[in-house]
N, C-alpha and C. Protein backbone atom coordinates (compact mmCIF):
# COMPACT_ATOMS: atom_id res chain seq x y z
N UNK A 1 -2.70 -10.84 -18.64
CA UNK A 1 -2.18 -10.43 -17.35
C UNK A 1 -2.98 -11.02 -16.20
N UNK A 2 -2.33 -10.85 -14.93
CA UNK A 2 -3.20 -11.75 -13.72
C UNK A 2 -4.47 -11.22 -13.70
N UNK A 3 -4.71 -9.77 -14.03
CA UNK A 3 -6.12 -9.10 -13.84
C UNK A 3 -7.07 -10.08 -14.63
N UNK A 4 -6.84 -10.23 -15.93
CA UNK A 4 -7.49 -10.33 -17.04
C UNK A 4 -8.29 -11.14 -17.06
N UNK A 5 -7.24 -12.78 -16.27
CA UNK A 5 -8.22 -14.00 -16.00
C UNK A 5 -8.72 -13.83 -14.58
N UNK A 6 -9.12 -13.18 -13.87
CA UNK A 6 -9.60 -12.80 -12.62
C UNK A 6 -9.08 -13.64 -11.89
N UNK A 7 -7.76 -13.60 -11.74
CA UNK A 7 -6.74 -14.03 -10.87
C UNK A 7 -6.58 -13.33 -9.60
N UNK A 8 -6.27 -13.59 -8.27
CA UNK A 8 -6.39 -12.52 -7.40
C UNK A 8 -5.39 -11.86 -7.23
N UNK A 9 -5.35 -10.67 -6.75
CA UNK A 9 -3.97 -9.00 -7.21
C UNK A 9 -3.69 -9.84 -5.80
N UNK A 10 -2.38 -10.46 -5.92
CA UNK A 10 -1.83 -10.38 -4.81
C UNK A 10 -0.31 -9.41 -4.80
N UNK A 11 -0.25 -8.92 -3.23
CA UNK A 11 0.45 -7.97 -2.80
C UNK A 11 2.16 -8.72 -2.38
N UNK A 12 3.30 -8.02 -3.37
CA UNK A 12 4.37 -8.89 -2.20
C UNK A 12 4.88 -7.46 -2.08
N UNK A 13 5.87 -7.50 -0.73
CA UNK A 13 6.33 -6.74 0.25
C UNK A 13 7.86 -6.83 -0.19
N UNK A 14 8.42 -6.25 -0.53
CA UNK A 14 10.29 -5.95 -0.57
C UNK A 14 10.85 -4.99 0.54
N UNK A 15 10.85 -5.57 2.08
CA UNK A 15 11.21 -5.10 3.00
C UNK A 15 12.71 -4.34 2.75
N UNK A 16 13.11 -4.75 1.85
CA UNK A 16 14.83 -3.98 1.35
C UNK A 16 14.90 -3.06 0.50
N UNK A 17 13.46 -2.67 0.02
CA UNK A 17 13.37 -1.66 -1.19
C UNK A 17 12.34 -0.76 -0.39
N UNK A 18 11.71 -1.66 0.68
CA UNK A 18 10.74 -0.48 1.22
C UNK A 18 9.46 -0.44 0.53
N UNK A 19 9.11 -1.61 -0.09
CA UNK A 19 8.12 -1.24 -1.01
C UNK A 19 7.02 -2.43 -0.75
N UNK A 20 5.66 -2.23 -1.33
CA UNK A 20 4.59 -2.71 -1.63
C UNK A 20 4.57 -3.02 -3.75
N UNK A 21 4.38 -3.99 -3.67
CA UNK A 21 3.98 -4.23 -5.15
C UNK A 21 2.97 -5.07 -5.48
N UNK A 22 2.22 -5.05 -7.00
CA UNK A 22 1.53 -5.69 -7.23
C UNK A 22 2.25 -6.26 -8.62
N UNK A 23 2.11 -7.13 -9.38
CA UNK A 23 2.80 -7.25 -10.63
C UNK A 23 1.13 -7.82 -11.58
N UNK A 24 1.39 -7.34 -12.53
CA UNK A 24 0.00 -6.89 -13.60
C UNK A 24 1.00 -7.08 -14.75
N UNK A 25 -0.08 -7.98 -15.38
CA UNK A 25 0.06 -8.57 -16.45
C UNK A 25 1.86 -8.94 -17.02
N UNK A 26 2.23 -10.22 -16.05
CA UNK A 26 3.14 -11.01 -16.16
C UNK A 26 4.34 -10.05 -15.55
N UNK A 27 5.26 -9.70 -15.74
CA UNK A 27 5.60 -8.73 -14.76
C UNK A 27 6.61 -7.53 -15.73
N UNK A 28 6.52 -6.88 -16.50
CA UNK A 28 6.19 -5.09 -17.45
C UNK A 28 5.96 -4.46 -16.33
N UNK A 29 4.78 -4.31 -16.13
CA UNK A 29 4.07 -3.52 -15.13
C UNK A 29 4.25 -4.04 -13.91
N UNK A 30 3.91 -2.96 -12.89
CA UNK A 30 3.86 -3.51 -11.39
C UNK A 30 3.18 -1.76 -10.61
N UNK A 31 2.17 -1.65 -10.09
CA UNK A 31 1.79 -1.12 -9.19
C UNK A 31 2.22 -0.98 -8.30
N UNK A 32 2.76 0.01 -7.06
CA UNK A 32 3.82 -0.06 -5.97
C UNK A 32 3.25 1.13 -5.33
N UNK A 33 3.61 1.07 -4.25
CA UNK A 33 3.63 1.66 -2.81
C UNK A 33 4.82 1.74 -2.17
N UNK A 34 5.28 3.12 -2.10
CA UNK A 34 6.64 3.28 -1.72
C UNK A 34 6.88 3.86 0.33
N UNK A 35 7.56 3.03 0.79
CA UNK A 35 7.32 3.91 2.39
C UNK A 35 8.72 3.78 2.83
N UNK A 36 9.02 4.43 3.71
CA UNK A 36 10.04 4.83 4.36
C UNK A 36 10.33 5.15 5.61
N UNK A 37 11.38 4.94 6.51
CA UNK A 37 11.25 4.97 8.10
C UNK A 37 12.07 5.89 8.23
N UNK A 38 10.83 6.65 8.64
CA UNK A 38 11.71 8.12 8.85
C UNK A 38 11.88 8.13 11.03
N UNK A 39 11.54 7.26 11.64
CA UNK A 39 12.15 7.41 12.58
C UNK A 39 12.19 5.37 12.95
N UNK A 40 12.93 5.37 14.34
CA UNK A 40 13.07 3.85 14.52
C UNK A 40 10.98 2.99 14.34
N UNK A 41 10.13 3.75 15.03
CA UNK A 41 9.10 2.24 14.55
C UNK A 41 7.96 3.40 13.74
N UNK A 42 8.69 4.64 13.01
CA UNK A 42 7.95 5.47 12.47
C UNK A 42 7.80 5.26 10.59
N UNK A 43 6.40 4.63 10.15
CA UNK A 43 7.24 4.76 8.96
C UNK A 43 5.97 5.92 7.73
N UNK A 44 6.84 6.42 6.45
CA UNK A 44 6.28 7.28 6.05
C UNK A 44 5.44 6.88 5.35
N UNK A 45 4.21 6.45 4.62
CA UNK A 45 3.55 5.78 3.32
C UNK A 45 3.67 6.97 2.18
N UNK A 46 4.81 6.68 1.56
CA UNK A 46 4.75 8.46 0.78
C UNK A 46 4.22 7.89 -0.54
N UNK A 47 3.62 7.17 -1.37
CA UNK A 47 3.53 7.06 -2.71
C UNK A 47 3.02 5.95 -3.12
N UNK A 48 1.56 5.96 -3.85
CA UNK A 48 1.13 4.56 -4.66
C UNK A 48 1.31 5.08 -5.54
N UNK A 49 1.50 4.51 -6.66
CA UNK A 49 1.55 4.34 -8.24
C UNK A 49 0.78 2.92 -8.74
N UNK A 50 -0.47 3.36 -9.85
CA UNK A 50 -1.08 2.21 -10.56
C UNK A 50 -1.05 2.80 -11.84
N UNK A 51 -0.08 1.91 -12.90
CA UNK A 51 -0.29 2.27 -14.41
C UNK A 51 -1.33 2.92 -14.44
N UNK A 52 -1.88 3.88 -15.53
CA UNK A 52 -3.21 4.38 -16.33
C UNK A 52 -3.69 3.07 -16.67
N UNK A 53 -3.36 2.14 -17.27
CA UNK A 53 -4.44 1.10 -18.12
C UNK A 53 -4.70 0.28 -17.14
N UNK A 54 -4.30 0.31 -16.02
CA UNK A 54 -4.82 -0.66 -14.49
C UNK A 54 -5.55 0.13 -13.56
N UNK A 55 -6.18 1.37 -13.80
CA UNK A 55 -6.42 2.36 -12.41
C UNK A 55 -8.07 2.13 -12.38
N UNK A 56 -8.75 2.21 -11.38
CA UNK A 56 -9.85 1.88 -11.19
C UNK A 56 -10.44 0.60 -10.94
N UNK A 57 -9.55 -0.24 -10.53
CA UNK A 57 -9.64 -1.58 -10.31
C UNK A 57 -9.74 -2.08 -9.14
N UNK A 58 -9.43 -1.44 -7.89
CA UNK A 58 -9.26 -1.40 -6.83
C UNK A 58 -7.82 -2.08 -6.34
N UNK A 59 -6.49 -1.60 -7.46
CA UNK A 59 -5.68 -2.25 -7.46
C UNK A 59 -4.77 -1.61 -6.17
N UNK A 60 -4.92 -0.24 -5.76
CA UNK A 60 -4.30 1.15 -5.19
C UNK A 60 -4.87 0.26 -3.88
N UNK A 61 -6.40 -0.23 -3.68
CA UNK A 61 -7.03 -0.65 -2.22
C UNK A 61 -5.78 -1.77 -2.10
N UNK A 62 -5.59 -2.53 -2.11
CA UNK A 62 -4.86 -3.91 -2.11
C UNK A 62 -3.55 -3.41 -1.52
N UNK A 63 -3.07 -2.84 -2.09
CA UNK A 63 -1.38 -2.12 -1.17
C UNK A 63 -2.14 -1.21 -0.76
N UNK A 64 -2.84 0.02 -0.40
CA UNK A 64 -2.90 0.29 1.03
C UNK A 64 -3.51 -0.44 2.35
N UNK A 65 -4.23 -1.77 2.07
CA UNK A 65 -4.15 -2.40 2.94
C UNK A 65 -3.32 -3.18 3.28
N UNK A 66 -2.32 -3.75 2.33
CA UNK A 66 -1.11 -4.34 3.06
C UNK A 66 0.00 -3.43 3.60
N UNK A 67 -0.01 -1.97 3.07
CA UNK A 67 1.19 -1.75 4.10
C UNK A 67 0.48 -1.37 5.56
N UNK A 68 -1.00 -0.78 5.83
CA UNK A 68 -1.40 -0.56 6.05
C UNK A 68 -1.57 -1.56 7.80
N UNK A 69 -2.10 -2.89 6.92
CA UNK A 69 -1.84 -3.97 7.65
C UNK A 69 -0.30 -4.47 8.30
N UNK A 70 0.79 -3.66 7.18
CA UNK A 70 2.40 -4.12 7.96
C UNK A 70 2.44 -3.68 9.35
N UNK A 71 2.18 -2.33 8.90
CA UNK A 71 2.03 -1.19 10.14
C UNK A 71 1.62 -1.79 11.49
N UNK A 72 0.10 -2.38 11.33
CA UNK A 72 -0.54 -2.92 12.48
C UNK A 72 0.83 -4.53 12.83
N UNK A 73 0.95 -5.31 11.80
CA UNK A 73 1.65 -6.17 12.13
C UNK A 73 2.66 -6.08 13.32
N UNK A 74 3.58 -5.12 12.83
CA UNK A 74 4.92 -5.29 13.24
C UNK A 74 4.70 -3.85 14.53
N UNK A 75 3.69 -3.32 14.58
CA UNK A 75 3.63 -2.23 15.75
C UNK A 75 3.94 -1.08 15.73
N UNK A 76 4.02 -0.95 14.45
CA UNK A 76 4.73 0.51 14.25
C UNK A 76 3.80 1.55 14.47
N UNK A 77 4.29 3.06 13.55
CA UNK A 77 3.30 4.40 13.24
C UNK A 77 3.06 4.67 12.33
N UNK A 78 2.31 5.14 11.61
CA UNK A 78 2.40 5.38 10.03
C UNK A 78 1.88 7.04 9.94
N UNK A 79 2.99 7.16 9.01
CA UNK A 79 2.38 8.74 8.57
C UNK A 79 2.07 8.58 7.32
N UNK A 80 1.11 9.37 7.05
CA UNK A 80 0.27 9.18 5.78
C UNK A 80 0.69 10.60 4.90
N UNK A 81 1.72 10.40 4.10
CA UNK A 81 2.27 11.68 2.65
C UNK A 81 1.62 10.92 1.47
N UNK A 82 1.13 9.69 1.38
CA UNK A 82 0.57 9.29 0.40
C UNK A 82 -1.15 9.88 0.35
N UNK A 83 -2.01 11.06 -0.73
CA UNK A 83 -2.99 11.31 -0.51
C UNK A 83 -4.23 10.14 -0.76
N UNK A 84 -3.41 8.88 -1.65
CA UNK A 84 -4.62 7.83 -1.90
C UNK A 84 -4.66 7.10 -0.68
N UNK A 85 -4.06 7.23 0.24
CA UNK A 85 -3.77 5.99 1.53
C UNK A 85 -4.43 7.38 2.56
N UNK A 86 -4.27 8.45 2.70
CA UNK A 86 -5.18 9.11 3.66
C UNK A 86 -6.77 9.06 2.99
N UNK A 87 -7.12 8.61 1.88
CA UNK A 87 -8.32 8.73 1.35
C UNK A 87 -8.84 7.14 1.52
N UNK A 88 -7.90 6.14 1.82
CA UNK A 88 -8.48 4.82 1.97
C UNK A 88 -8.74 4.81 3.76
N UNK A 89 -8.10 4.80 4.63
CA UNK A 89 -8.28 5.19 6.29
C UNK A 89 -9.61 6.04 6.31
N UNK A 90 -9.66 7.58 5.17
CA UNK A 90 -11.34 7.79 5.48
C UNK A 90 -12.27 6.66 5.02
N UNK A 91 -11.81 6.17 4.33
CA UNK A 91 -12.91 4.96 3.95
C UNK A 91 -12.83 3.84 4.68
N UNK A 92 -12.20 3.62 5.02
CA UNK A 92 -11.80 2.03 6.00
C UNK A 92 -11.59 2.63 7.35
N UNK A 93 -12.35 3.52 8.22
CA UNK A 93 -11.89 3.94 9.30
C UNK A 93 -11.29 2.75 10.41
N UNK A 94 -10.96 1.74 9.95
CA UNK A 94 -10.57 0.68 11.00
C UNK A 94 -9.82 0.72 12.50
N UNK A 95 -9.94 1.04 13.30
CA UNK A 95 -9.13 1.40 14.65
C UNK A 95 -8.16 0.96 14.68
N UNK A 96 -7.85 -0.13 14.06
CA UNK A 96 -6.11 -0.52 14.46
C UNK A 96 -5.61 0.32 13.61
N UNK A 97 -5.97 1.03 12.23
CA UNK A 97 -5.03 1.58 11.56
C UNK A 97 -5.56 2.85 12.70
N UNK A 98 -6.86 3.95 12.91
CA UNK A 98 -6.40 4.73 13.32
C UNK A 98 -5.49 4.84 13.86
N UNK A 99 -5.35 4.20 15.53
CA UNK A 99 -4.38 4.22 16.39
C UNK A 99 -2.70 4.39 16.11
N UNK A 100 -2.95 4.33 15.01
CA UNK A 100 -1.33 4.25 14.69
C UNK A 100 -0.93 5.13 13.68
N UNK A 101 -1.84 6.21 13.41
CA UNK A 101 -1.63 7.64 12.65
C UNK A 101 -0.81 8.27 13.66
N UNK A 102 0.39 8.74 12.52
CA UNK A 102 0.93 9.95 13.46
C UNK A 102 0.00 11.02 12.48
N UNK A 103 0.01 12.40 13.54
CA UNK A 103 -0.58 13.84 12.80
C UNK A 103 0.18 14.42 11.97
């Protein structure tokens, strides 16, 4: 799988599914980040998922910084229902993501 040969976890974006993915080991598996626009530039980060035999890899960091980073991209808000993505912002306190927490 891409992990295996220390290939780098890259992140693609399915703006039509709403999603963040990673694909692990050829593509079976895939790690994902699910979000949703719950108002016009409001969107929700409700859900990472990383297989059990991929977790601890820092595979979960990688999609919450890219949707994370969409957010800042495109100008939006992000509400955080995902508890691993409010636990990466305490760790990455970065100001562009604060600024763009809704409460």
């Amino acid at each position: 799988g891409a992990l295996e040969q220390g290939c780098p976890i890259r992140v693609e974006h399915d703006r039509r599914r709403r999603q963040f993915t990673v694909r692990l080991n050829g593509c079976h598996d895939r790690a994902v980040l699910l979000y949703e626009y719950v108002g016009k530039r409001i969107v929700d980060l409700q859900h990472t998922e990383v297989p059990d035999a991929y977790r601890g890899r820092g595979i979960a960091k990688h999609l919450a910084k890219a949707a994370l980073d969409f957010v800042v991209e495109e100008d939006l808000k992000a509400h955080l229902t995902c508890w691993y993505i409010q636990k990466y912002v305490k760790e990455n306190p970065l100001p562009q993501y604060l600024e763009r927490l809704q409460p």
